[in-house]
C-alpha atoms as a PDB file:
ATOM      1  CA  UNK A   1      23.909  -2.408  -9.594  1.00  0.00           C
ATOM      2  CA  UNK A   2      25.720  -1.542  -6.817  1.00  0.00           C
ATOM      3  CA  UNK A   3      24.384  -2.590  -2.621  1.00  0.00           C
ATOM      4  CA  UNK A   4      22.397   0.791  -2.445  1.00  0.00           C
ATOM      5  CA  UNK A   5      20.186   2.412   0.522  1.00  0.00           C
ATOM      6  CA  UNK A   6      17.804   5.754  -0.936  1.00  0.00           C
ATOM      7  CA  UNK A   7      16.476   7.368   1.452  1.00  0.00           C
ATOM      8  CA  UNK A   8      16.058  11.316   2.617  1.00  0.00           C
ATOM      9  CA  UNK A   9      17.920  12.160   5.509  1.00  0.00           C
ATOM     10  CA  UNK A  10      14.781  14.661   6.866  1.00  0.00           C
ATOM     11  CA  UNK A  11      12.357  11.309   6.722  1.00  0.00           C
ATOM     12  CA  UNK A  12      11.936   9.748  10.005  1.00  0.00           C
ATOM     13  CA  UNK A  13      10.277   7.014   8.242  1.00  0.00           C
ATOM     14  CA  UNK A  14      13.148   6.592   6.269  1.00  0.00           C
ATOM     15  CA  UNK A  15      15.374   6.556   9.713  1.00  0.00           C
ATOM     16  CA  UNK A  16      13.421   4.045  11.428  1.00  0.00           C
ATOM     17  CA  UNK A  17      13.689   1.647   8.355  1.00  0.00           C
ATOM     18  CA  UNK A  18      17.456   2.538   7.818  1.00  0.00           C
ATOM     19  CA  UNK A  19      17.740   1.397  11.920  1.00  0.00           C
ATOM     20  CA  UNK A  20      15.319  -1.704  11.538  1.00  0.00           C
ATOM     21  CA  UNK A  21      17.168  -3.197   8.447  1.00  0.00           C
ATOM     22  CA  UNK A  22      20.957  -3.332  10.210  1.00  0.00           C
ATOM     23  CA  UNK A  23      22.238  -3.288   6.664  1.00  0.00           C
ATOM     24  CA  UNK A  24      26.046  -4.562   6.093  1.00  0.00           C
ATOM     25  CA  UNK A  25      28.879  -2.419   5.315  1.00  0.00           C
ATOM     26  CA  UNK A  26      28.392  -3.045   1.815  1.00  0.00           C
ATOM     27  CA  UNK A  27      25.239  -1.393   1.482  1.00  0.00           C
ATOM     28  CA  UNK A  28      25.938   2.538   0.328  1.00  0.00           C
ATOM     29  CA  UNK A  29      23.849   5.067   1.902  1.00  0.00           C
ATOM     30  CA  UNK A  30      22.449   7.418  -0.619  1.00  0.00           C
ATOM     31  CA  UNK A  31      20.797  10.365   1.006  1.00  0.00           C
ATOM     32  CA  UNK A  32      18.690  11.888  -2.401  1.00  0.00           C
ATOM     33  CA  UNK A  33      18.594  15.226  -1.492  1.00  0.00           C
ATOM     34  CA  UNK A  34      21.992  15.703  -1.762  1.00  0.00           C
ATOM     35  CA  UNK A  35      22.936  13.282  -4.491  1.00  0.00           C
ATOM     36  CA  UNK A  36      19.385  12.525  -6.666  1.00  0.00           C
ATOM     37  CA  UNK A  37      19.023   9.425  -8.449  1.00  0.00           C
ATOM     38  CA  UNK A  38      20.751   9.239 -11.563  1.00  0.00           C
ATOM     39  CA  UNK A  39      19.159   7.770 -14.966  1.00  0.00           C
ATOM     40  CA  UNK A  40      21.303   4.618 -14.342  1.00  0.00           C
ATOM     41  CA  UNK A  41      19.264   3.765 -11.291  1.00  0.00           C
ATOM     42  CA  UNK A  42      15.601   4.451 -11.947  1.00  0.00           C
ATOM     43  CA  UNK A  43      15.679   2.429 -15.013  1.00  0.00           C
ATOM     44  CA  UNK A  44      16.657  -0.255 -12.779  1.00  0.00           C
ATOM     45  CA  UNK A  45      14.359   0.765 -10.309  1.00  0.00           C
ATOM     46  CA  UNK A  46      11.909   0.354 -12.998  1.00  0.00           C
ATOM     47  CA  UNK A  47      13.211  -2.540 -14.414  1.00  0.00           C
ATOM     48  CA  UNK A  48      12.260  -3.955 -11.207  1.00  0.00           C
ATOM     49  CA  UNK A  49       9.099  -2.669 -10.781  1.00  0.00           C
ATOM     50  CA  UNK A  50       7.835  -2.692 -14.204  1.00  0.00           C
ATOM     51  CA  UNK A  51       6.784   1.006 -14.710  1.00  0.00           C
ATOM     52  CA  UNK A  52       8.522   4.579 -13.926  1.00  0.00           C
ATOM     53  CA  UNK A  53       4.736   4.954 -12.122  1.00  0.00           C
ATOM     54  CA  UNK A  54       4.974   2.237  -9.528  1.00  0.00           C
ATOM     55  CA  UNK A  55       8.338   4.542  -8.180  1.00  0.00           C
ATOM     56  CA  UNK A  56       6.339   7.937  -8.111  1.00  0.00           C
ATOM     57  CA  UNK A  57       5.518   9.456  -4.806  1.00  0.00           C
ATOM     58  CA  UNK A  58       2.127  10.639  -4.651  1.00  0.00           C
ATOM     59  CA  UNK A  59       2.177  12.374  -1.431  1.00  0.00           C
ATOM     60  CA  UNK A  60       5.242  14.631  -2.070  1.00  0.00           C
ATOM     61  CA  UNK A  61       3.746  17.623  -1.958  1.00  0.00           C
ATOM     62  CA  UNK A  62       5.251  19.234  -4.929  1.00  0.00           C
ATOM     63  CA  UNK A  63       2.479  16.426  -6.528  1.00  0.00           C
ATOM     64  CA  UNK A  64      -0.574  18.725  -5.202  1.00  0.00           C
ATOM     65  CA  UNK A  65       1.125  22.443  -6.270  1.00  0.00           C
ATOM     66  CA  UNK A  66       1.725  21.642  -9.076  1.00  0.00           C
ATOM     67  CA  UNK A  67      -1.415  20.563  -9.627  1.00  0.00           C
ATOM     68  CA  UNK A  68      -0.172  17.113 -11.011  1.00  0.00           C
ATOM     69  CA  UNK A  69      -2.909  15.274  -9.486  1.00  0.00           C
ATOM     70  CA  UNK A  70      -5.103  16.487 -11.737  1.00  0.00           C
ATOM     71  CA  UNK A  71      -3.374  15.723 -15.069  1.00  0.00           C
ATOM     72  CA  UNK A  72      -2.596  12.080 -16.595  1.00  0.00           C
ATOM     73  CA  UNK A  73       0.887  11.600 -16.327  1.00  0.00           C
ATOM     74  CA  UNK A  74       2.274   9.325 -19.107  1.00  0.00           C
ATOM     75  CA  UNK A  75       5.315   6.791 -18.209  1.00  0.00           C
ATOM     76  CA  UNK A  76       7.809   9.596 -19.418  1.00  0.00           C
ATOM     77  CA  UNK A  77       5.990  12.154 -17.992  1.00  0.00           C
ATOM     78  CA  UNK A  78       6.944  10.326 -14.727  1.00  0.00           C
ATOM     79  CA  UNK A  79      10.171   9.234 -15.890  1.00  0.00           C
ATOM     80  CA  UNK A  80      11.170  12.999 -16.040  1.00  0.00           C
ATOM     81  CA  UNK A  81       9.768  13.886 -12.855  1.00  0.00           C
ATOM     82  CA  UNK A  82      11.587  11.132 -10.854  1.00  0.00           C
ATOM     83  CA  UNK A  83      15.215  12.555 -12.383  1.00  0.00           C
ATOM     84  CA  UNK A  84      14.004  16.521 -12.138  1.00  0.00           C
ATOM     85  CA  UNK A  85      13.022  16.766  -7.824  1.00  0.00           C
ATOM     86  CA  UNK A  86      14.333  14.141  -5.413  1.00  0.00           C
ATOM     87  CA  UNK A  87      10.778  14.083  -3.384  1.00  0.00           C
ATOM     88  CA  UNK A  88       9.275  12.296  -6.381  1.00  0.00           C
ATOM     89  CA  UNK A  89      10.814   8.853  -5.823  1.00  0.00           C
ATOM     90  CA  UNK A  90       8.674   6.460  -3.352  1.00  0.00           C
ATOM     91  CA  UNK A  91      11.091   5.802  -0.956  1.00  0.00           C
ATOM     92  CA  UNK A  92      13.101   4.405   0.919  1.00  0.00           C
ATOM     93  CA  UNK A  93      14.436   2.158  -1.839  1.00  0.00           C
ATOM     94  CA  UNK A  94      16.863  -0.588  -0.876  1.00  0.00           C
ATOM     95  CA  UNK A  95      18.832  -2.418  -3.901  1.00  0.00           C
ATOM     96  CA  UNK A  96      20.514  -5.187  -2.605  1.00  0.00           C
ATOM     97  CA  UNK A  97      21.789  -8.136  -4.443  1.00  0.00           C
ATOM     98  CA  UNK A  98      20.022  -7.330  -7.286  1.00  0.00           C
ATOM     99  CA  UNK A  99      16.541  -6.770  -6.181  1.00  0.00           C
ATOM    100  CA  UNK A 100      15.273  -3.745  -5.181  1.00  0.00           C
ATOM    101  CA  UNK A 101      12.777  -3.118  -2.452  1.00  0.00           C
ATOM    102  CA  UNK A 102      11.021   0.450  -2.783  1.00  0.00           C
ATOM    103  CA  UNK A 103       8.719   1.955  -0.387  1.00  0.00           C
ATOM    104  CA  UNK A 104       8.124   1.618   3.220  1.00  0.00           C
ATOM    105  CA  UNK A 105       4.934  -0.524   3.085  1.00  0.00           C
ATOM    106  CA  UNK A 106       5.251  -3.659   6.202  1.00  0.00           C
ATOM    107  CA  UNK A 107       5.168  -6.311   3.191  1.00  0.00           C
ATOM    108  CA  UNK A 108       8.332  -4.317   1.520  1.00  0.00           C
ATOM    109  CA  UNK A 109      10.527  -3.696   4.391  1.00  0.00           C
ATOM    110  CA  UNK A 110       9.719  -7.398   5.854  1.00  0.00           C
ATOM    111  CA  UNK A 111      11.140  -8.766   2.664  1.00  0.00           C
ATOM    112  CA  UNK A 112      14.381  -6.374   2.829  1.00  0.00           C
ATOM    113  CA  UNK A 113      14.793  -7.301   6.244  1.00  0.00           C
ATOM    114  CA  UNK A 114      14.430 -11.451   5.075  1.00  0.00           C
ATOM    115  CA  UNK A 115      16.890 -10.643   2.545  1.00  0.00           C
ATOM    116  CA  UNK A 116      19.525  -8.964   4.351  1.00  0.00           C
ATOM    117  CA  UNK A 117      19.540 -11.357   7.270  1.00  0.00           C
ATOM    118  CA  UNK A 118      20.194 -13.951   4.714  1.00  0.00           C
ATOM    119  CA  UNK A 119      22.868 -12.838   3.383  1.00  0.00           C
END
């Protein structure tokens, strides 16, 4: 898998962390709005993370009108929802080397940074 930077343009979150990282030229930005995450990826992603779950954005807000919060979501159930609407997939996600980093908890993004700067 390919250096790779997910993020959505419209998140500031997603702009501070793009800013804080100072990825390297050979990290592709990946703006998921405009190009979504392909099948390819999250099964990495979930390779990595060990369930389709662990990727799923709870706070998108498509989660509460569709009233998803209040059904239980199976592993493909999840699957399909990461590839069908780009706001579904916890992000930013940062491959890099092999090893992704997905979310923009302190622990996650400290590790990104550690591993880009060590490059």
């Amino acid at each position: 898998m390919e250096n790779l930077f997910i993020y959505l343009e419209s998140c500031t979150t997603c702009q501070r962390i793009l800013k804080e990282l100072s990825l390297p030229d050979s990290v592709r930005l990946q703006n998921t709005k405009e190009h979504p995450v392909s099948l390819e990826q999250v099964e990495f992603l979930k390779e990595q993370s060990g369930s389709y779950e662990s990727l799923f954005n709870r706070r998108a807000q498509l989660y509460r009108s569709r009233n998803l919060h209040e059904k239980e979501l199976s592993e493909n159930d999840y699957k399909e929802l990461l590839l069908e609407h780009y706001t579904f997939l916890k992000r930013p996600v940062l491959i890099f080397n092999g090893t992704a980093y997905i979310g923009n908890s302190k622990k996650v993004v400290a590790a990104a940074q550690t591993a880009v700067a060590n490059d």
